[in-house]
C-alpha atoms as a PDB file:
ATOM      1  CA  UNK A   1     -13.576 -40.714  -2.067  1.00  0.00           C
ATOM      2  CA  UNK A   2     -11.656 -40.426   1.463  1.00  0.00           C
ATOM      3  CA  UNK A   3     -12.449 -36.844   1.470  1.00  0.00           C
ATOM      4  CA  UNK A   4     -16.100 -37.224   0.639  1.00  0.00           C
ATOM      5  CA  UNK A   5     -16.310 -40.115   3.667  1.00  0.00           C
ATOM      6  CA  UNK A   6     -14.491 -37.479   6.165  1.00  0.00           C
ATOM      7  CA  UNK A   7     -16.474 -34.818   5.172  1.00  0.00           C
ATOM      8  CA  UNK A   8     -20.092 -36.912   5.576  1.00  0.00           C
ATOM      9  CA  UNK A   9     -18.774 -38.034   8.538  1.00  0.00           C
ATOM     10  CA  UNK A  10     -18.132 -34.423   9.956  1.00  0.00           C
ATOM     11  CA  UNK A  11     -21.485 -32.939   8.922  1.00  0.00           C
ATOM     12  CA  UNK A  12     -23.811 -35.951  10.671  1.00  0.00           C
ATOM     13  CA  UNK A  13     -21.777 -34.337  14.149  1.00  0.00           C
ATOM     14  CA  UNK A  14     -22.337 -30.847  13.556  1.00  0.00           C
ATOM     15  CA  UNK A  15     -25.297 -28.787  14.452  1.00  0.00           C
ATOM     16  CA  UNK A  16     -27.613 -27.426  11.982  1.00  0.00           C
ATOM     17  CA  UNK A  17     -25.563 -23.774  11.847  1.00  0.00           C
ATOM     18  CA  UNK A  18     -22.378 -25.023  11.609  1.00  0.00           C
ATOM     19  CA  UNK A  19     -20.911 -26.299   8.355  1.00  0.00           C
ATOM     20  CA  UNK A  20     -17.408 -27.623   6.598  1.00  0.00           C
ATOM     21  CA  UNK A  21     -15.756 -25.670   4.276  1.00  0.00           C
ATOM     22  CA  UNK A  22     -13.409 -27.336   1.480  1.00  0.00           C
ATOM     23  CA  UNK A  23     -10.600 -25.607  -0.512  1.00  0.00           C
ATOM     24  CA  UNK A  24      -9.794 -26.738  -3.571  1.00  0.00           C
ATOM     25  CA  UNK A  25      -6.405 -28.931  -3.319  1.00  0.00           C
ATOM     26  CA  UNK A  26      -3.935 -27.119  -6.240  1.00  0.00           C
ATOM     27  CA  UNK A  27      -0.920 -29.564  -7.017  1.00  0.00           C
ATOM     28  CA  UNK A  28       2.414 -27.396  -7.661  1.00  0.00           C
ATOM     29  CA  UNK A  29       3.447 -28.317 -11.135  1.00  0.00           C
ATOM     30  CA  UNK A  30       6.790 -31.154 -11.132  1.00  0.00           C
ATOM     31  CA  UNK A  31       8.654 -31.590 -14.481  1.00  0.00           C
ATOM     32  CA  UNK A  32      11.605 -33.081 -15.080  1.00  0.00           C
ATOM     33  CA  UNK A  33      14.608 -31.260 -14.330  1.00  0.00           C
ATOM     34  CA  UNK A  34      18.716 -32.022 -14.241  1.00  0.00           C
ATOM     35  CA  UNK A  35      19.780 -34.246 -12.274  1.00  0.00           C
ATOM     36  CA  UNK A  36      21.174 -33.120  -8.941  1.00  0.00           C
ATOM     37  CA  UNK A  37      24.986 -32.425  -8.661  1.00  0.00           C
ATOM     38  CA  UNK A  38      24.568 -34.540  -4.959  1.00  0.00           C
ATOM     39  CA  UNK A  39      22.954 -38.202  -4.178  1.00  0.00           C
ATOM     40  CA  UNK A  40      20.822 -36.874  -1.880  1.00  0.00           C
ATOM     41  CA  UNK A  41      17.202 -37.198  -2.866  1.00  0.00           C
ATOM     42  CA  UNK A  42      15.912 -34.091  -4.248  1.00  0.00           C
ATOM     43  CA  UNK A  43      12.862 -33.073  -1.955  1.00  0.00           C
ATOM     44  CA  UNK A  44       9.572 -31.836  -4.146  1.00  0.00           C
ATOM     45  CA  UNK A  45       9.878 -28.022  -4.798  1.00  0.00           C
ATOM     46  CA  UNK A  46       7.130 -25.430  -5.361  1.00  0.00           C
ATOM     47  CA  UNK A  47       7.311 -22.384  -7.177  1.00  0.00           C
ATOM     48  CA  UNK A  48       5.355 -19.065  -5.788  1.00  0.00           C
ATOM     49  CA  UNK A  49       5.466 -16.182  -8.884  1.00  0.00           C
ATOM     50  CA  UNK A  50       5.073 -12.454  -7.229  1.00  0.00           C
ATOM     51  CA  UNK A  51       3.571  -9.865  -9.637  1.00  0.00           C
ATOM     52  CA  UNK A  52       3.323  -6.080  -9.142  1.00  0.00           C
ATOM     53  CA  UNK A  53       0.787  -3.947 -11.062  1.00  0.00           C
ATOM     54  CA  UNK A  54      -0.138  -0.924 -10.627  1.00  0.00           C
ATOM     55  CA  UNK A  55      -3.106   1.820 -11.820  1.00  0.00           C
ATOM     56  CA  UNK A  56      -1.893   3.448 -15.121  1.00  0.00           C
ATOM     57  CA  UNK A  57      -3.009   6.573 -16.885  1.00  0.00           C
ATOM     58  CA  UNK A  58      -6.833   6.021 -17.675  1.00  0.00           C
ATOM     59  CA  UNK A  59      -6.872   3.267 -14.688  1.00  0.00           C
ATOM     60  CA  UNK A  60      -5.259   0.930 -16.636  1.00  0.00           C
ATOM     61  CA  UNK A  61      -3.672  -1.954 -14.930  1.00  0.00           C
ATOM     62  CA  UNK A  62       0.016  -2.541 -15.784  1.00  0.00           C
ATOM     63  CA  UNK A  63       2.689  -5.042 -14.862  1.00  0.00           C
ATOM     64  CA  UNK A  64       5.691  -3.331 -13.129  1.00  0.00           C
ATOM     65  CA  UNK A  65       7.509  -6.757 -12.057  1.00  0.00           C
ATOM     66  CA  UNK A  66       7.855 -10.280 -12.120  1.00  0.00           C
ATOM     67  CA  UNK A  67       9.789 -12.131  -9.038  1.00  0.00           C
ATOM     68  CA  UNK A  68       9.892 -16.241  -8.070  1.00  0.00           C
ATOM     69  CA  UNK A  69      10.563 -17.835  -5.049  1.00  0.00           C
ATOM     70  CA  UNK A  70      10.936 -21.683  -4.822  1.00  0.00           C
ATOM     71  CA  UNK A  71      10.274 -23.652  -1.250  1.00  0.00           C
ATOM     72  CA  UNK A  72       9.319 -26.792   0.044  1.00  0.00           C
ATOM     73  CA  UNK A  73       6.164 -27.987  -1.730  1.00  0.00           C
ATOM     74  CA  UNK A  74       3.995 -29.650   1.215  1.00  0.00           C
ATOM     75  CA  UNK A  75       4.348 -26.057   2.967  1.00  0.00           C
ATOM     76  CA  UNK A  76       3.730 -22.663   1.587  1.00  0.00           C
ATOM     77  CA  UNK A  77       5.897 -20.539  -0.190  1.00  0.00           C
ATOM     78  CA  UNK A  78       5.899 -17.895   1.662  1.00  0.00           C
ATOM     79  CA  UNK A  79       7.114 -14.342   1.201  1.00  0.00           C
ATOM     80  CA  UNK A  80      10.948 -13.393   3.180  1.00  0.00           C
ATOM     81  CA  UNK A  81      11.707 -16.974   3.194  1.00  0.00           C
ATOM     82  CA  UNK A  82      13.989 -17.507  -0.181  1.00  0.00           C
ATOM     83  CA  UNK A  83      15.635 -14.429  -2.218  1.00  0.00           C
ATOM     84  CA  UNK A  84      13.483 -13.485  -5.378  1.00  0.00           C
ATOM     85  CA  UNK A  85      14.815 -14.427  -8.534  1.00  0.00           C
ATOM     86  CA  UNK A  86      13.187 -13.974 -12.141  1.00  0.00           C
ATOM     87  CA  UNK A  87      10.777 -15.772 -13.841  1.00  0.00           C
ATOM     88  CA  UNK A  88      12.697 -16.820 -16.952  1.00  0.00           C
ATOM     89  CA  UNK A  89      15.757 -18.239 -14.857  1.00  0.00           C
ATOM     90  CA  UNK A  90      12.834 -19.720 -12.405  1.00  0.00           C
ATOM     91  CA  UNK A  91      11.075 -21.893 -15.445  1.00  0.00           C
ATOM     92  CA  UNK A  92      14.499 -22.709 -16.755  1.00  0.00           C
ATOM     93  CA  UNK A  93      15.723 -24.230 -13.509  1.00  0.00           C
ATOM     94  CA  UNK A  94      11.861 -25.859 -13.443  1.00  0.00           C
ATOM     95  CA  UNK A  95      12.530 -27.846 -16.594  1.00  0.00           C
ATOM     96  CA  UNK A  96      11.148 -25.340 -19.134  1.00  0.00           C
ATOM     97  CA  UNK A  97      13.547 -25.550 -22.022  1.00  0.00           C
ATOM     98  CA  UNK A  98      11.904 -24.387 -24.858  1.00  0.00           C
ATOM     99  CA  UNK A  99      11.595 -20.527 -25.352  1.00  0.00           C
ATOM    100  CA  UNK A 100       8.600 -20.536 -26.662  1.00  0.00           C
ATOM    101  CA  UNK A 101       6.747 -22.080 -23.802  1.00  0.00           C
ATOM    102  CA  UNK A 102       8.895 -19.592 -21.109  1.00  0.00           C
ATOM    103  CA  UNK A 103       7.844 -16.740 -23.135  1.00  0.00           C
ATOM    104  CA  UNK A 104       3.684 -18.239 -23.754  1.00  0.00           C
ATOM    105  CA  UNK A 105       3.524 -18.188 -19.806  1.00  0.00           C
ATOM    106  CA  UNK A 106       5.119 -15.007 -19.463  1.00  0.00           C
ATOM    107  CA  UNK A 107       2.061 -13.521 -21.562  1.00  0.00           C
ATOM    108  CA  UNK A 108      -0.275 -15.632 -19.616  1.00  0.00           C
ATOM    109  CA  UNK A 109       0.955 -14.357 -16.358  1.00  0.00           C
ATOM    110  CA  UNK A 110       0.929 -10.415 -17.585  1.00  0.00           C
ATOM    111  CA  UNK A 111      -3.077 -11.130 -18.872  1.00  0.00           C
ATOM    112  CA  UNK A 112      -3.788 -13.084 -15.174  1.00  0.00           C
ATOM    113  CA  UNK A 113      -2.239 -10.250 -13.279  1.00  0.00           C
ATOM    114  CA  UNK A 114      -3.770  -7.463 -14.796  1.00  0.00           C
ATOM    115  CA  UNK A 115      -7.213  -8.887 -15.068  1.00  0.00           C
ATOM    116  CA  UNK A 116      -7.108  -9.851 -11.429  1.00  0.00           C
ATOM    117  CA  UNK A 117      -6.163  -5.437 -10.802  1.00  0.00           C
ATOM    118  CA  UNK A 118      -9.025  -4.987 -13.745  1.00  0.00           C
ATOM    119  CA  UNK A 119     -11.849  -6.964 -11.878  1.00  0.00           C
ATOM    120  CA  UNK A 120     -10.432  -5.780  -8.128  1.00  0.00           C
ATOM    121  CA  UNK A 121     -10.568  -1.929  -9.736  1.00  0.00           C
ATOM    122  CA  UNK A 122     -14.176  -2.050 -11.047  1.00  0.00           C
ATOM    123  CA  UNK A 123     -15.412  -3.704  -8.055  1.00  0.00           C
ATOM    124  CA  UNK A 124     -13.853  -0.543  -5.998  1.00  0.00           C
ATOM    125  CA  UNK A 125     -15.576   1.678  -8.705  1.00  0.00           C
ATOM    126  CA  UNK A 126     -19.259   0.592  -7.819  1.00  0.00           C
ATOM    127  CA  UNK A 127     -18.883   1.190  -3.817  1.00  0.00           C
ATOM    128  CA  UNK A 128     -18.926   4.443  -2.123  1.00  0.00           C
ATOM    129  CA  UNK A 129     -16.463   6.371  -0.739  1.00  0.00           C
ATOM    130  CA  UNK A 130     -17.492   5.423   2.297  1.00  0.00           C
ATOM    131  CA  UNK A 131     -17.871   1.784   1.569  1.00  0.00           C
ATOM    132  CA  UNK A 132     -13.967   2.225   0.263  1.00  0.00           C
ATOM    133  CA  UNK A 133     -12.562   3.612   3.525  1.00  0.00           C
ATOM    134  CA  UNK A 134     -13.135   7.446   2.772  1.00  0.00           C
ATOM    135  CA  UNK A 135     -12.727   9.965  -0.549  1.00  0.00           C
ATOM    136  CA  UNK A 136      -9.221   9.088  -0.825  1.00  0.00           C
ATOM    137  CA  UNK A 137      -9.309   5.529  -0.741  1.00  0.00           C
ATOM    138  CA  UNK A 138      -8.562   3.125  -3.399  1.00  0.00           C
ATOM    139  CA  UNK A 139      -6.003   0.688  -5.007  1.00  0.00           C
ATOM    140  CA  UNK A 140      -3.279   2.102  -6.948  1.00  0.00           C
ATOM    141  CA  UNK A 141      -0.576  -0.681  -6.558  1.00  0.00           C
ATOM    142  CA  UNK A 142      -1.670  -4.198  -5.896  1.00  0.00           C
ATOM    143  CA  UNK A 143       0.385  -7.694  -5.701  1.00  0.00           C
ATOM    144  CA  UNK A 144      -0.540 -10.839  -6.926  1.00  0.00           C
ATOM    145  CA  UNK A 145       0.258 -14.295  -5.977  1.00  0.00           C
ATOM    146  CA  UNK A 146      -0.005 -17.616  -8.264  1.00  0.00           C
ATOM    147  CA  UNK A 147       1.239 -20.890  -8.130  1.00  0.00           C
ATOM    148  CA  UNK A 148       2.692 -22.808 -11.149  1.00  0.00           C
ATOM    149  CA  UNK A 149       0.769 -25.559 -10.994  1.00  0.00           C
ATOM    150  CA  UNK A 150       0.073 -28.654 -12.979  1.00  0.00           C
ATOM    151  CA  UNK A 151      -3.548 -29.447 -13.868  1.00  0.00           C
ATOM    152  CA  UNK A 152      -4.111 -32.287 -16.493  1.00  0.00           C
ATOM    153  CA  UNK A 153      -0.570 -32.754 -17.685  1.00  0.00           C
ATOM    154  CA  UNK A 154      -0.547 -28.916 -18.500  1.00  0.00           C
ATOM    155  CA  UNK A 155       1.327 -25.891 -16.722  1.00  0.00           C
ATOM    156  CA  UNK A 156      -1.031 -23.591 -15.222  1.00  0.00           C
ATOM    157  CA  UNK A 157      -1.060 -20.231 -13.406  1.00  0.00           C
ATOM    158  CA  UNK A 158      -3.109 -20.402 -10.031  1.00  0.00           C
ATOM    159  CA  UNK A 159      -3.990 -17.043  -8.224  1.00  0.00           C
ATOM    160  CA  UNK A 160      -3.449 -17.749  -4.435  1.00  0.00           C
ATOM    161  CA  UNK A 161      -3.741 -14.164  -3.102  1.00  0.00           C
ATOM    162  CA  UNK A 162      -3.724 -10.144  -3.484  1.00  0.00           C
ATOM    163  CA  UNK A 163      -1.958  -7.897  -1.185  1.00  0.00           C
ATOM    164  CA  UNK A 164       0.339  -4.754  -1.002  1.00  0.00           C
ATOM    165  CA  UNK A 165       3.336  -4.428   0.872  1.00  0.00           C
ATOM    166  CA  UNK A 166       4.888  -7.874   0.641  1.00  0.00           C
ATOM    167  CA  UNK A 167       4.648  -8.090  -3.188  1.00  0.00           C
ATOM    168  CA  UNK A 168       6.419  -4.724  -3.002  1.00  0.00           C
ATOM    169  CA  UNK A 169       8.923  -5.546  -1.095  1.00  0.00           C
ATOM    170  CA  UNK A 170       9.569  -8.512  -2.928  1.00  0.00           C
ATOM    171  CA  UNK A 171       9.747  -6.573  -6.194  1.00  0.00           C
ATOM    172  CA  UNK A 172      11.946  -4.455  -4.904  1.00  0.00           C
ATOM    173  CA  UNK A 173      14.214  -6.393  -3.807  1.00  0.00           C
ATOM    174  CA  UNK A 174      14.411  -8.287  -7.200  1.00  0.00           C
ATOM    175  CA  UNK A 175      15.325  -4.969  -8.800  1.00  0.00           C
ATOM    176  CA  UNK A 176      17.785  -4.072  -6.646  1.00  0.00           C
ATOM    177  CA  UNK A 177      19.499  -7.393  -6.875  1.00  0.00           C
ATOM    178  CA  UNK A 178      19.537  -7.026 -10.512  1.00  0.00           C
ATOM    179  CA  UNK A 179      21.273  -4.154 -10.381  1.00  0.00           C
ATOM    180  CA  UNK A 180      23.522  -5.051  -7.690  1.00  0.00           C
ATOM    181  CA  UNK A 181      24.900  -7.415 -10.778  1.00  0.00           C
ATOM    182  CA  UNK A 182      24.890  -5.455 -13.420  1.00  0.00           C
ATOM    183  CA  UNK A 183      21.350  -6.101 -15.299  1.00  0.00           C
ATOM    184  CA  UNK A 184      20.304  -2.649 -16.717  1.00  0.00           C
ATOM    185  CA  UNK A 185      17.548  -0.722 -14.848  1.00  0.00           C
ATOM    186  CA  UNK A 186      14.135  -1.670 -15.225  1.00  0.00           C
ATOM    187  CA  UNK A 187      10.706  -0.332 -15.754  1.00  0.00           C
ATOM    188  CA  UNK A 188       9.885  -1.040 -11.449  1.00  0.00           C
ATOM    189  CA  UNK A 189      10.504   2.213 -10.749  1.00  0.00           C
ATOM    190  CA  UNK A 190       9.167   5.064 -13.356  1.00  0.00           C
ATOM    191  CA  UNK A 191       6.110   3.434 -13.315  1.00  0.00           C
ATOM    192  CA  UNK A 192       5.425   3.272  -9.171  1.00  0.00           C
ATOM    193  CA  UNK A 193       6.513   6.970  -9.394  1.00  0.00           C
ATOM    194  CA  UNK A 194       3.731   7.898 -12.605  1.00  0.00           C
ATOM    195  CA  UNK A 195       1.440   5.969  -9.924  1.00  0.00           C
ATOM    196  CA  UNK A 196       2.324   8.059  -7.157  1.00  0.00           C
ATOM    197  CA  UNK A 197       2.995  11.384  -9.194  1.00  0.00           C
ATOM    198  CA  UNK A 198      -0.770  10.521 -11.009  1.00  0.00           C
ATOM    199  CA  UNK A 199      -2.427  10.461  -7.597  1.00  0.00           C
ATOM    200  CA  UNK A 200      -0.447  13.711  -6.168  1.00  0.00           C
ATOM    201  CA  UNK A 201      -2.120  15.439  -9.331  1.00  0.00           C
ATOM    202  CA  UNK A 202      -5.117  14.283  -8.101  1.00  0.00           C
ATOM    203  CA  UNK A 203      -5.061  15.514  -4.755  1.00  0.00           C
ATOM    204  CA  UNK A 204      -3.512  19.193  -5.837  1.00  0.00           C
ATOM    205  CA  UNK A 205      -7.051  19.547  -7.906  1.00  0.00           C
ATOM    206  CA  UNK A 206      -8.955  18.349  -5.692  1.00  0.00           C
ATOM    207  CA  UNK A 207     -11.750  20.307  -3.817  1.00  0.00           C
ATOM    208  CA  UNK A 208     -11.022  23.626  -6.640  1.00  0.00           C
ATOM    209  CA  UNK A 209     -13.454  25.413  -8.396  1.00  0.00           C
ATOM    210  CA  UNK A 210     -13.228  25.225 -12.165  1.00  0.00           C
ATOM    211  CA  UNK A 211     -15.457  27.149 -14.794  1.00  0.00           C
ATOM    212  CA  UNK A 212     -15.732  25.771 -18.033  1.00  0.00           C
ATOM    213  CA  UNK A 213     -16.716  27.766 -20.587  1.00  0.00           C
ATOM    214  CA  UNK A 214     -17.689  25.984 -24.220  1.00  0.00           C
ATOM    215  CA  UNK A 215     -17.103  22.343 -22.598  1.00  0.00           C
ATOM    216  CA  UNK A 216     -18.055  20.837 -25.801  1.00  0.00           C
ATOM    217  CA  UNK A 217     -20.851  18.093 -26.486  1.00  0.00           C
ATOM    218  CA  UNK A 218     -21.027  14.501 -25.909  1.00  0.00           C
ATOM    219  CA  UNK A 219     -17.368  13.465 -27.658  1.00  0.00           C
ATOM    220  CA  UNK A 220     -16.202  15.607 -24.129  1.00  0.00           C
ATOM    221  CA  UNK A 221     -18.447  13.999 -22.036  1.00  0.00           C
ATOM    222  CA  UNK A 222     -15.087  11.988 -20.323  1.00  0.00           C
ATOM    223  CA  UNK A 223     -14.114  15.809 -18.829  1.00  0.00           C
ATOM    224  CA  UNK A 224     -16.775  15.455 -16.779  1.00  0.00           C
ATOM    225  CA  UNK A 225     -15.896  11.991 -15.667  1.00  0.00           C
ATOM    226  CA  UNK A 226     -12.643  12.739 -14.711  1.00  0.00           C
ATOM    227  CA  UNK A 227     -13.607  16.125 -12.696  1.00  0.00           C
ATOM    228  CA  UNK A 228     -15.817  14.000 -10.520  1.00  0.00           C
ATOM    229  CA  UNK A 229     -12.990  11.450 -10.187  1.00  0.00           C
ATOM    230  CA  UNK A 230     -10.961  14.504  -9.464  1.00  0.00           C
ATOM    231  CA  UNK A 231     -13.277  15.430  -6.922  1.00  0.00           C
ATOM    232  CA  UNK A 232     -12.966  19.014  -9.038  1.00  0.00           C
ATOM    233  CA  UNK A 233     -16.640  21.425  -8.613  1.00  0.00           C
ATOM    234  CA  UNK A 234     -17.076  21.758 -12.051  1.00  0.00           C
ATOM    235  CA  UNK A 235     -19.248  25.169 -13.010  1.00  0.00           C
ATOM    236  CA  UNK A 236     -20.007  25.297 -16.683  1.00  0.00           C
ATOM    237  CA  UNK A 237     -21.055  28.639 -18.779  1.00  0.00           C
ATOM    238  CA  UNK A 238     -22.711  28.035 -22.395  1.00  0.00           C
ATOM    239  CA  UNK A 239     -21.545  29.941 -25.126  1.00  0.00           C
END
């Protein structure tokens, strides 16, 4: 109600092309955890979940990592500002004891992540190259941001942003922690370098002329996708 007054309020000021624009208010999920080793009241937390997928064979999206960072709550969690940590110790420390529910929002988070890269890769597929930035341009590693959030007495995952270099860096750094104390290597990075060795392929193709001779009917009709993806000049030669 005090938001709908404030905003009525605004709009009878404003002229007629100016306009308010509200954000939806996403409380960060609270659930009872231990009690604190000190007295001192325990300030309200919020925990920010950075995801790393990247473009797999067949431009599949694929989770590479999973790293948490917990800050103040009435501020935003932002990366830099707390050492990454993972997301089963994160829930744990959050109050979620039962493995079942740690491992049900693991799965959630890997289907939210890469159907976030799924929608942000077909909306790159239906703009031109020039719409994209140039021939070359497109997404092959993207970060994802959520929220753990609590919406009707139930945990949910809330997508607060995309970008590239931060998630990375977080990621990154999670690994290399991990290994700093002993936790075996993980997937992070084979599958940034299949990402990166995928795309070199790409661009060592690129711009040849091929001949096909006998390319087959319409089961092989994907060869001809992927030499325009290629950016291959495809000459063909019946039998």
């Amino acid at each position: 109600a005090a938001v709908v007054q404030a905003v009525g309020a605004r709009l009878r000021g404003l002229t007629e092309e100016d306009s308010v624009l509200l954000e939806a208010m996403v409380p960060t999920a609270r659930l009872p955890v231990p009690p604190p080793r000190s007295p001192a009241p325990r300030l309200p937390m919020a925990l920010r979940i950075c995801t790393l997928v990247c473009r797999s064979w067949g431009d599949r999206p694929q989770l590479c990592q999973v790293a948490c960072a917990v800050g103040r709550a009435e501020s935003p969690v932002r990366h830099g500002a707390a050492l990454p940590q993972g997301l089963d110790s994160s829930l744990q420390q959050w109050g979620v004891v039962a493995p079942s529910q740690r491992q049900a929002l693991a799965t959630r988070l890997r289907e939210a992540t890469e159907a976030a890269a799924a929608a942000l890769l077909a909306s790159e597929a239906e703009l031109s190259p020039q719409q994209r930035g140039g021939s070359r341009a497109r997404t092959d590693i993207l970060g994802v941001d959520f929220l753990l959030a609590c919406v009707d007495d139930s945990l949910e995952l809330v997508a607060l942003a995309t970008n590239v270099q931060r998630c990375l860096e977080t990621c990154a750094l999670a690994e290399a922690m991990g290994r700093g104390v002993g936790e075996p290597r993980g997937d992070l990075p084979r599958l940034l370098a299949e990402a990166v060795l995928h795309r070199a392929q790409c661009h060592l193709v690129e711009g040849k002329d091929i001949l096909l001779i006998g390319a087959g009917g319409v089961s092989k009709s994907f060869v001809w996708e992927a030499a325009r993806d290629y950016g291959l000049r495809v000459r063909g030669r019946g039998r």
